[in-house]
N, C-alpha and C. Protein backbone atom coordinates (compact mmCIF):
# COMPACT_ATOMS: atom_id res chain seq x y z
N UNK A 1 -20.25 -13.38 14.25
CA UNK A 1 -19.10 -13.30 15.14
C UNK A 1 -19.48 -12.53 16.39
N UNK A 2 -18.85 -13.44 17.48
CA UNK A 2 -19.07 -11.85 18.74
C UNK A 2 -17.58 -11.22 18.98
N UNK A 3 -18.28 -10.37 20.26
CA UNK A 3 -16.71 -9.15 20.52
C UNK A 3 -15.65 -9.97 20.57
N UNK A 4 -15.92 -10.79 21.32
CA UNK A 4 -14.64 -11.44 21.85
C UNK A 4 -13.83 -11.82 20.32
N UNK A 5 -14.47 -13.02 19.22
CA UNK A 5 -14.09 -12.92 18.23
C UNK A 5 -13.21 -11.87 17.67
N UNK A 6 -13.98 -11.00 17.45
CA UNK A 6 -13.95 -9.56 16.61
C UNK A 6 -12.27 -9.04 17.56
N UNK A 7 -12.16 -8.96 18.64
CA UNK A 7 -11.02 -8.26 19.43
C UNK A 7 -9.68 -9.15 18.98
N UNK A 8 -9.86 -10.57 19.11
CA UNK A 8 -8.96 -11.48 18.88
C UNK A 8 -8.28 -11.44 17.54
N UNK A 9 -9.35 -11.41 16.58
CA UNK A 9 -8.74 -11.08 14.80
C UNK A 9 -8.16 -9.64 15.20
N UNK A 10 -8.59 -8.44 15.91
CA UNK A 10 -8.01 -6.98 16.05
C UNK A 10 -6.51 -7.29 16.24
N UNK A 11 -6.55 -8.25 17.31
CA UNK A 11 -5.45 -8.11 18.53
C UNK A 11 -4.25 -8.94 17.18
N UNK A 12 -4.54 -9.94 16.41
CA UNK A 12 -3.64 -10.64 15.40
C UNK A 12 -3.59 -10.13 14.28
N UNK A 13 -4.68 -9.24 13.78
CA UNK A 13 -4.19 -7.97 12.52
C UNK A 13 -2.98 -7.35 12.80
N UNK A 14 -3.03 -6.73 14.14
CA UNK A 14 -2.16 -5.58 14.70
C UNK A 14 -0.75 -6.04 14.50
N UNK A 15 -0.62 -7.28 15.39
CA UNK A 15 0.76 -8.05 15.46
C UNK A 15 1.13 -8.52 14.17
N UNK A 16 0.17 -8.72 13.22
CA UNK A 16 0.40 -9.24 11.80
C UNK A 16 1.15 -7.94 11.16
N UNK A 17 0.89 -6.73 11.27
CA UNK A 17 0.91 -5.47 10.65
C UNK A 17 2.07 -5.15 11.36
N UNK A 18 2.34 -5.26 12.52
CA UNK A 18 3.79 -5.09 13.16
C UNK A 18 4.57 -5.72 12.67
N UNK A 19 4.88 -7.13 12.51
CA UNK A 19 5.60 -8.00 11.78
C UNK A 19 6.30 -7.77 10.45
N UNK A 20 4.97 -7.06 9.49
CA UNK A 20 4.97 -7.16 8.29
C UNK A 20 6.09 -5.87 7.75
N UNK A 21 5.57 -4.69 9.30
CA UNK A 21 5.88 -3.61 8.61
C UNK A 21 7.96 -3.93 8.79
N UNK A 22 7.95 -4.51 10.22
CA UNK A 22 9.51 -5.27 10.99
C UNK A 22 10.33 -5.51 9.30
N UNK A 23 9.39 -6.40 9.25
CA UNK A 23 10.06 -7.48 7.86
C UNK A 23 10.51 -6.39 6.58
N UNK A 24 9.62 -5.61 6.11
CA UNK A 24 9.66 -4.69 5.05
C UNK A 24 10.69 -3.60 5.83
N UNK A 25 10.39 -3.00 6.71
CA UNK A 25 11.94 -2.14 6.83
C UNK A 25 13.25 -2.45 6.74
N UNK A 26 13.76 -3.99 7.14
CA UNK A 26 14.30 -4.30 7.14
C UNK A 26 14.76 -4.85 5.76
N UNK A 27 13.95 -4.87 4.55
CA UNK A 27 14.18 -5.16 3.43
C UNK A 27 14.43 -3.49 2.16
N UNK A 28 13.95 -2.46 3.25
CA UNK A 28 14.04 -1.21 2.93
C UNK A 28 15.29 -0.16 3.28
N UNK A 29 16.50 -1.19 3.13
CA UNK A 29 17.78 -0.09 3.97
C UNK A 29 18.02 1.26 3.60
N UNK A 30 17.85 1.57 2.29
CA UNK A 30 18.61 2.69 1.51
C UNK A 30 17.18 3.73 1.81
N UNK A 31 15.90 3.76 1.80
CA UNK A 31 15.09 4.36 2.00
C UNK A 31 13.71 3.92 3.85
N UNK A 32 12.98 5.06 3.85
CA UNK A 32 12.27 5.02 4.74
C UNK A 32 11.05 4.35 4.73
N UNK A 33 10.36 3.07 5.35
CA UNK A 33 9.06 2.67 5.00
C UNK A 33 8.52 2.96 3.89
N UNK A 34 7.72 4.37 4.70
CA UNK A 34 7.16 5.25 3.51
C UNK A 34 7.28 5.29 1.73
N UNK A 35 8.56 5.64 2.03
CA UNK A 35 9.52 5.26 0.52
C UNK A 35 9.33 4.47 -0.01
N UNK A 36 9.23 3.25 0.93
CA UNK A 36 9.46 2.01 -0.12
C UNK A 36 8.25 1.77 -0.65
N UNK A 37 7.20 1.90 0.33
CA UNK A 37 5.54 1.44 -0.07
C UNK A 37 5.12 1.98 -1.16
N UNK A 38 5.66 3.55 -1.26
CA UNK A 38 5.78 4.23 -2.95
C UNK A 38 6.33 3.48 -3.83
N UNK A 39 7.58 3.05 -3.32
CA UNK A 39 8.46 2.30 -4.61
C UNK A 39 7.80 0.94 -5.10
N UNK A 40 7.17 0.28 -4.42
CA UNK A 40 6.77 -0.74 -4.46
C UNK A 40 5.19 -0.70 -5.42
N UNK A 41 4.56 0.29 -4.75
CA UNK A 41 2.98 0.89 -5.42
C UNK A 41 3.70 1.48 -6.60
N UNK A 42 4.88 1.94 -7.13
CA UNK A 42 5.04 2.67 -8.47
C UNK A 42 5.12 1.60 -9.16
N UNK A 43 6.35 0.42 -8.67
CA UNK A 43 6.50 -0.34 -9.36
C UNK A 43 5.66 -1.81 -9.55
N UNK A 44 4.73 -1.74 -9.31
CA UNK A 44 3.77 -2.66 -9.71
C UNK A 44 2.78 -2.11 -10.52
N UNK A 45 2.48 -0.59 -10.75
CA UNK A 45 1.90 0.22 -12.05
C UNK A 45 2.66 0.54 -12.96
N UNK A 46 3.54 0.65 -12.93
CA UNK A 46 4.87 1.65 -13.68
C UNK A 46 4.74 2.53 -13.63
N UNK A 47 3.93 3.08 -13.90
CA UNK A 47 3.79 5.01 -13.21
C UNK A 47 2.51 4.91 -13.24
N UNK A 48 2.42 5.80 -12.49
CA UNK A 48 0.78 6.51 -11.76
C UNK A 48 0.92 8.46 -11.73
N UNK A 49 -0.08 8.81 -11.69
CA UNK A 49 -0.06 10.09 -11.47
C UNK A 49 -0.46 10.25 -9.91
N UNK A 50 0.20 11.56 -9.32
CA UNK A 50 0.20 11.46 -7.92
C UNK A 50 -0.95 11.51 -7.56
N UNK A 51 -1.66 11.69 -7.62
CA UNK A 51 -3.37 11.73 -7.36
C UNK A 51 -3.74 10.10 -6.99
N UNK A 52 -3.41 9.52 -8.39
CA UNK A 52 -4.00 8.08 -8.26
C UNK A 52 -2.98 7.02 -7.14
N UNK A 53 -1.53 7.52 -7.41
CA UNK A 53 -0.73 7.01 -6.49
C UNK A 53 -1.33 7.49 -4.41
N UNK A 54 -1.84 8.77 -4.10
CA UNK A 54 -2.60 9.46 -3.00
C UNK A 54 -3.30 8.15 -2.82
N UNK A 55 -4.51 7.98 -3.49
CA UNK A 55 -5.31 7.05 -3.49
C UNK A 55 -5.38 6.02 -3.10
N UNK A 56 -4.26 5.04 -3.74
CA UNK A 56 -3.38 3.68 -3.92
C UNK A 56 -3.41 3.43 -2.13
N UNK A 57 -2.32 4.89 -1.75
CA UNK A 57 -2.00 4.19 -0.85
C UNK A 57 -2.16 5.31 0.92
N UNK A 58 -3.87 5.69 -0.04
CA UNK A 58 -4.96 6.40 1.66
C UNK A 58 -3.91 7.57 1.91
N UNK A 59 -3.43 7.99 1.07
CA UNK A 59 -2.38 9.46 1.81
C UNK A 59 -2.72 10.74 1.37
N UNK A 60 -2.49 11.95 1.91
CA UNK A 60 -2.85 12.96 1.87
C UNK A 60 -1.85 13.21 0.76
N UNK A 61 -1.94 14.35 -0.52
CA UNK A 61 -1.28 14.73 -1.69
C UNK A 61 0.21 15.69 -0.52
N UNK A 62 -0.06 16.02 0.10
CA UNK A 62 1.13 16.62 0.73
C UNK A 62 2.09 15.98 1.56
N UNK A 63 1.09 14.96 2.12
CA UNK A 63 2.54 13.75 2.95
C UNK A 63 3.28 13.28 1.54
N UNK A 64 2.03 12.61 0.55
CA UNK A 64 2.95 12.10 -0.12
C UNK A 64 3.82 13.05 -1.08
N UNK A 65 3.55 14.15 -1.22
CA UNK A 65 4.68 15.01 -2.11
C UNK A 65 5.76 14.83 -1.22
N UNK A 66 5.73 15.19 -0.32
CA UNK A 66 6.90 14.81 0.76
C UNK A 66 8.16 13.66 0.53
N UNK A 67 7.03 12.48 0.06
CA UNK A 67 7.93 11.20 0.44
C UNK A 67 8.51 11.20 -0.96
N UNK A 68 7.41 11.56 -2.13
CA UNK A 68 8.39 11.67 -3.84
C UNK A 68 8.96 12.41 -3.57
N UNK A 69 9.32 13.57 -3.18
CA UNK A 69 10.78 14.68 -3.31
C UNK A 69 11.84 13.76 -2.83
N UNK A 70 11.79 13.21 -1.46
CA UNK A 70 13.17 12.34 -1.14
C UNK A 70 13.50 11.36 -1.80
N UNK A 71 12.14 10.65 -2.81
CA UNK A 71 12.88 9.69 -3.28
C UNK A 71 13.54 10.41 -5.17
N UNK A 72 12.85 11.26 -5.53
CA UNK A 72 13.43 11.74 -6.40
C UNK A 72 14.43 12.95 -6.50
N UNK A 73 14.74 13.14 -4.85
CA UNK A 73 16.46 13.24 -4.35
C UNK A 73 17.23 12.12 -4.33
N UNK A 74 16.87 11.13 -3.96
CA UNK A 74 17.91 10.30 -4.42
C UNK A 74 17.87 9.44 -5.60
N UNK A 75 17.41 10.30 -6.27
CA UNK A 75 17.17 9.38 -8.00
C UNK A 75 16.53 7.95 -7.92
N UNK A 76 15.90 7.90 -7.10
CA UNK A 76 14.67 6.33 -7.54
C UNK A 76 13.43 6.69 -8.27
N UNK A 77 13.17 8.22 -8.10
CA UNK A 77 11.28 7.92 -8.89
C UNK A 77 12.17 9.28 -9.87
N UNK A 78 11.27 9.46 -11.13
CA UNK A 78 11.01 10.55 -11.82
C UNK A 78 9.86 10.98 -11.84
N UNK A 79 9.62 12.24 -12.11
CA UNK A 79 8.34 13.37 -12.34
C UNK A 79 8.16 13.98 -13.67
N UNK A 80 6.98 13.24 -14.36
CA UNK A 80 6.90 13.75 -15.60
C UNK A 80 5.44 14.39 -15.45
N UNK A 81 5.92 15.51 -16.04
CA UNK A 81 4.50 16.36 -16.67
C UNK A 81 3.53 15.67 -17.77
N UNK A 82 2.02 15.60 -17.90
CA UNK A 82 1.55 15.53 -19.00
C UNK A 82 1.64 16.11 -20.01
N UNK A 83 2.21 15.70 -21.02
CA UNK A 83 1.88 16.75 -22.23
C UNK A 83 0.78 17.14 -22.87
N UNK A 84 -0.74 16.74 -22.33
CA UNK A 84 -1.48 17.26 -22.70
C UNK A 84 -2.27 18.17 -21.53
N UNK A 85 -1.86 17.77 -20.42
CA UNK A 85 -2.52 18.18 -19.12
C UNK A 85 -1.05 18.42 -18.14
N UNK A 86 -0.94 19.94 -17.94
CA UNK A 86 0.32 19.78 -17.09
C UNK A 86 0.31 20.27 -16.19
N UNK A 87 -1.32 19.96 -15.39
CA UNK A 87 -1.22 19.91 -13.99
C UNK A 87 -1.16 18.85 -13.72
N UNK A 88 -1.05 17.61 -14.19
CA UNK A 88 -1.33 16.19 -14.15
C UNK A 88 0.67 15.68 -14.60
N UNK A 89 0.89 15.53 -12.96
CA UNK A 89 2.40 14.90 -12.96
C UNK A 89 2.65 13.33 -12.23
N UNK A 90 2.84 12.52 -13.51
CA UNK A 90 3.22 11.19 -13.48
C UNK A 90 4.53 10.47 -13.25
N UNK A 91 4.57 9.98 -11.89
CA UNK A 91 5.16 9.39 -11.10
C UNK A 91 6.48 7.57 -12.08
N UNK A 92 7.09 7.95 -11.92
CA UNK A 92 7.82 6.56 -12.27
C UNK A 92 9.09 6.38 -11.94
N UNK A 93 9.49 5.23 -12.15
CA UNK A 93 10.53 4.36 -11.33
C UNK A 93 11.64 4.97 -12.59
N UNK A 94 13.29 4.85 -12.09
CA UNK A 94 14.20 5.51 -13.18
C UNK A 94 15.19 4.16 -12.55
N UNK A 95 16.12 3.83 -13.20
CA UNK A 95 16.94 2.49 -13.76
C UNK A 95 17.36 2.27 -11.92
N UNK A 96 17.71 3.16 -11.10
CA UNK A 96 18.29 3.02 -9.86
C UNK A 96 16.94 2.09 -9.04
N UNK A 97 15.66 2.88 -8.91
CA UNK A 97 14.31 2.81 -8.36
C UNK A 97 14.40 1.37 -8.71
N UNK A 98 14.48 1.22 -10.36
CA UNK A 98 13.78 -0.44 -10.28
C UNK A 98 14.82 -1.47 -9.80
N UNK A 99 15.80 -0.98 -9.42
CA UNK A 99 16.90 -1.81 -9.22
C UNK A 99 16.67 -1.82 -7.47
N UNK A 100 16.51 -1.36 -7.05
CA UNK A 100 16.05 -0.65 -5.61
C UNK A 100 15.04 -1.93 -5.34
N UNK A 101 14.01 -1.37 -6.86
CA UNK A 101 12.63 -2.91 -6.22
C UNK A 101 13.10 -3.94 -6.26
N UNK A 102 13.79 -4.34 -7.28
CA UNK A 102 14.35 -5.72 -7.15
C UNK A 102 14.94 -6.14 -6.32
N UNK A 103 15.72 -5.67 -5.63
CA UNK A 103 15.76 -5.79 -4.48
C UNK A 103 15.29 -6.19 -3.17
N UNK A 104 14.32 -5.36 -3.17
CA UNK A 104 13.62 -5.30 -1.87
C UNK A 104 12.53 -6.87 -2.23
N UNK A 105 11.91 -6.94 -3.82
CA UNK A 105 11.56 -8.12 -4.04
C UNK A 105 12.25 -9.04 -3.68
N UNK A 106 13.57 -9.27 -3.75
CA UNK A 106 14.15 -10.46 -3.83
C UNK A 106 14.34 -11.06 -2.19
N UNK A 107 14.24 -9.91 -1.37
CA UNK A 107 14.58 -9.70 -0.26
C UNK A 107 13.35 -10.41 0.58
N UNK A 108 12.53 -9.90 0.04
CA UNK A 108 10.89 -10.29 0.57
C UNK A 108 10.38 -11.25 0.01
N UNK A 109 10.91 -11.68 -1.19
CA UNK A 109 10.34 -13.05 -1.50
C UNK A 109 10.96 -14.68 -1.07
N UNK A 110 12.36 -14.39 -0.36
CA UNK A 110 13.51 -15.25 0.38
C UNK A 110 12.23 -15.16 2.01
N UNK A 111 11.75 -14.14 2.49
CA UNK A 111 11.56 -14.16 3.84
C UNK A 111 9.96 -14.58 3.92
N UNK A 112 8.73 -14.61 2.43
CA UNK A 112 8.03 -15.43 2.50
C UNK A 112 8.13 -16.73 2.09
N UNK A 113 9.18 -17.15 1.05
CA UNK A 113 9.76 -18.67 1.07
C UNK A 113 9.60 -19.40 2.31
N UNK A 114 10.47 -18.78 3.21
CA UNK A 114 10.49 -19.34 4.62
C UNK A 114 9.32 -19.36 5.09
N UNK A 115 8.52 -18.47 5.64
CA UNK A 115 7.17 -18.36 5.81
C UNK A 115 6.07 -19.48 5.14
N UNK A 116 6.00 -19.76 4.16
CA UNK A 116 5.19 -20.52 3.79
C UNK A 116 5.71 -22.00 3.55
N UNK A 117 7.10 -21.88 3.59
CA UNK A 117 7.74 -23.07 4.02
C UNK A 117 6.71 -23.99 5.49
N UNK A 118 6.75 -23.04 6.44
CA UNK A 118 6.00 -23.04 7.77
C UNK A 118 4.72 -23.93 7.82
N UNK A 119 4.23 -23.68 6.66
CA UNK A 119 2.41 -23.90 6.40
C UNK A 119 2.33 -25.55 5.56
N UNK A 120 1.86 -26.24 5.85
CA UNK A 120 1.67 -27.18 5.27
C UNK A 120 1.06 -26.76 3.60
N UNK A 121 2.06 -27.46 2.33
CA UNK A 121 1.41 -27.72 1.38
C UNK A 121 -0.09 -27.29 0.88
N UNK A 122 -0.88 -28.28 1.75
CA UNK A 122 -1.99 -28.46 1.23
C UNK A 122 -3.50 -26.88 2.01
N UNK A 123 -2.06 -26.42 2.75
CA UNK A 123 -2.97 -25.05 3.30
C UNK A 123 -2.94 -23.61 3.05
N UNK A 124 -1.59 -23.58 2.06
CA UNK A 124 -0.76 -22.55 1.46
C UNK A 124 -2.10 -21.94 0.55
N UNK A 125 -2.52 -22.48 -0.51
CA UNK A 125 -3.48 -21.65 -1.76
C UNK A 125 -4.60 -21.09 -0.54
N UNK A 126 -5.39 -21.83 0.91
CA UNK A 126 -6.34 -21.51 1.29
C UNK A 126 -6.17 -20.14 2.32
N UNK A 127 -4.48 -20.20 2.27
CA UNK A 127 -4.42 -19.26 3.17
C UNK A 127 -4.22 -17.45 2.55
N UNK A 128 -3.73 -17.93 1.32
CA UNK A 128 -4.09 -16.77 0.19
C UNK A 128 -4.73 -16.57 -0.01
N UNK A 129 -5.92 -17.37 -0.42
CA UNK A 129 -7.53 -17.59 -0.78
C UNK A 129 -7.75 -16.28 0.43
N UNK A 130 -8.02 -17.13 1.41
CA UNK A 130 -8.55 -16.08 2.56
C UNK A 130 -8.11 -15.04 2.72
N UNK A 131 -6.96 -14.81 2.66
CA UNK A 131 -6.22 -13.32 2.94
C UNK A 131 -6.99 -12.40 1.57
N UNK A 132 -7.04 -13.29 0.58
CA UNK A 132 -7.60 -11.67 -0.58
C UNK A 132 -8.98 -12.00 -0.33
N UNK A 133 -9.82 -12.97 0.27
CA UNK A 133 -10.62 -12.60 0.93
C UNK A 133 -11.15 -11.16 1.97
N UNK A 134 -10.50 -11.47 2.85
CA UNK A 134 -10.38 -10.04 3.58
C UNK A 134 -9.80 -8.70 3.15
N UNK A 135 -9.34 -8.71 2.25
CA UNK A 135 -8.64 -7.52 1.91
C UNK A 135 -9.92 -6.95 0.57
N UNK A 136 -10.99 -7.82 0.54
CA UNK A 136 -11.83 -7.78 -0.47
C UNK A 136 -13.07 -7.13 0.59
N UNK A 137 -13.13 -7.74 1.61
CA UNK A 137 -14.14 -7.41 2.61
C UNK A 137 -14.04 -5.92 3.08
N UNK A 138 -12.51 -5.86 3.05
CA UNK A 138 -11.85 -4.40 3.56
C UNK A 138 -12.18 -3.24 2.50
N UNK A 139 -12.03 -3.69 1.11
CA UNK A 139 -12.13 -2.76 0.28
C UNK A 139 -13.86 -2.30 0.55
N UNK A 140 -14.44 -3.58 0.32
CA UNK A 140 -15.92 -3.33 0.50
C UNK A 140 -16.90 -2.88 1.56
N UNK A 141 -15.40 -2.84 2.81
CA UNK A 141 -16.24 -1.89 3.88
C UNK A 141 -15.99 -0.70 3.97
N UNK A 142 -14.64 -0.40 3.44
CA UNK A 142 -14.62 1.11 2.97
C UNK A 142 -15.51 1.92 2.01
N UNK A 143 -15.68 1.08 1.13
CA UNK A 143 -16.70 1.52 0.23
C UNK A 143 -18.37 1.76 0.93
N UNK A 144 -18.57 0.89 1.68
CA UNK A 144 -19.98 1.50 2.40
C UNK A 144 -20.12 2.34 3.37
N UNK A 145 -18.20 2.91 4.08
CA UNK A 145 -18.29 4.02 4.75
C UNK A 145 -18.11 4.97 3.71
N UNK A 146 -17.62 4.94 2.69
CA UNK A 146 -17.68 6.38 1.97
C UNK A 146 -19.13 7.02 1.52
N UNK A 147 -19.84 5.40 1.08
CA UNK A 147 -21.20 5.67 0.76
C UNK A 147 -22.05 6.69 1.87
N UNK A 148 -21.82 5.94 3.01
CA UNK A 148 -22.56 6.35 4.60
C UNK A 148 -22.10 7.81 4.61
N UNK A 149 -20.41 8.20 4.26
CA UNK A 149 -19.98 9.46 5.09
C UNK A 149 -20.84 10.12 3.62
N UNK A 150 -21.03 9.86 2.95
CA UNK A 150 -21.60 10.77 1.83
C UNK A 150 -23.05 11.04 2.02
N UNK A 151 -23.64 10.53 2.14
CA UNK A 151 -25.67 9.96 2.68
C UNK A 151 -25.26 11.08 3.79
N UNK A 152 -24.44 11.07 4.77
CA UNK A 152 -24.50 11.82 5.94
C UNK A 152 -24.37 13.13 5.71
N UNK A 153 -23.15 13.71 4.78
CA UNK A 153 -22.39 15.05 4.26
C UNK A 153 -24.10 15.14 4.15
N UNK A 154 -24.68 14.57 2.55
CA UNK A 154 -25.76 15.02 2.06
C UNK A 154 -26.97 15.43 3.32
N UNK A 155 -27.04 14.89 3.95
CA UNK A 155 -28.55 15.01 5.06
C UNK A 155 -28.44 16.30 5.83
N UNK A 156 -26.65 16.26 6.13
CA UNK A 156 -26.35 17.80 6.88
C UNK A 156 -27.09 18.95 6.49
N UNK A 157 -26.47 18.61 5.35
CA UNK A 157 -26.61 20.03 4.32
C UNK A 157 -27.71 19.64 3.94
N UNK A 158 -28.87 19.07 4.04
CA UNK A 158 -29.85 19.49 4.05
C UNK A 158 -30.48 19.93 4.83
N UNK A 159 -30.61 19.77 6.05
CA UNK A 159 -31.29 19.99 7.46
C UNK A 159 -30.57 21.91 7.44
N UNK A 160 -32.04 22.08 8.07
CA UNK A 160 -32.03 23.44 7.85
C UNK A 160 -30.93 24.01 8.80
């Protein structure tokens, strides 16, 4: 690929990611983005511990303590302690939360209906195909910057 390429997919990620995020707020009334992307990442694990939920979704343990307190102010997630480990507190959806997702599913699955309504038949599986394509490429280029930022940490600290 050249720049020009490379700027053009930038320039239609961006607007794709604007769109997406448009569409999902708007399917998110009762809570904030944020919120929901939790609600949504809880409820496709059923619970996670906040660590692995951090992870999930690239956030710092303190933004996201942030965003679980509001939502378990308004009774969508619960906070359970491990009982064998109780620094280790696991995240889950409570009868309101999953009712919340269903929601927002039902909401978002009416507004890609339409959407793929758009796409011809016979281009719909290739256009999924490709999309977890890239999101496969994405995982795997993160993974060779963590490798790199690590090779690098290491060389620092070695150099006298």
């Amino acid at each position: 690929m050249n720049t020009s390429q490379i700027r053009d997919f930038r320039r239609f990620l961006r607007h794709f990611t604007r769109m997406t995020n448009t569409q999902l707020r708007h399917c998110c009334t009762e809570v904030t983005l944020a919120q929901c992307l939790v609600l949504l990442e809880v409820d496709e694990q059923e619970r996670l511990t906040v660590g692995q939920l951090a992870s999930r979704l690239r956030l710092d343990d303190s933004t996201l303590s942030r965003t679980i307190d509001g939502l378990v102010r308004k009774g969508l997630l619960d906070r359970m302690r491990d009982e064998r480990d109780r620094r280790v507190v696991w995240i889950g959806l409570t009868k309101e939360g999953t009712a919340a997702c269903n929601a927002i599913h039902e909401q978002n699955d009416a507004i890609y209906f339409n959407i793929f309504d758009k796409i011809s038949p016979a281009k719909r599986d290739a256009v999924v195909g490709n999309f977890k394509i890239l999101v496969q490429a994405f995982l795997e280029s993160e993974s060779d910057s963590d490798a790199q930022a690590a090779c690098a940490t290491a060389e620092q600290e070695a150099s006298p």
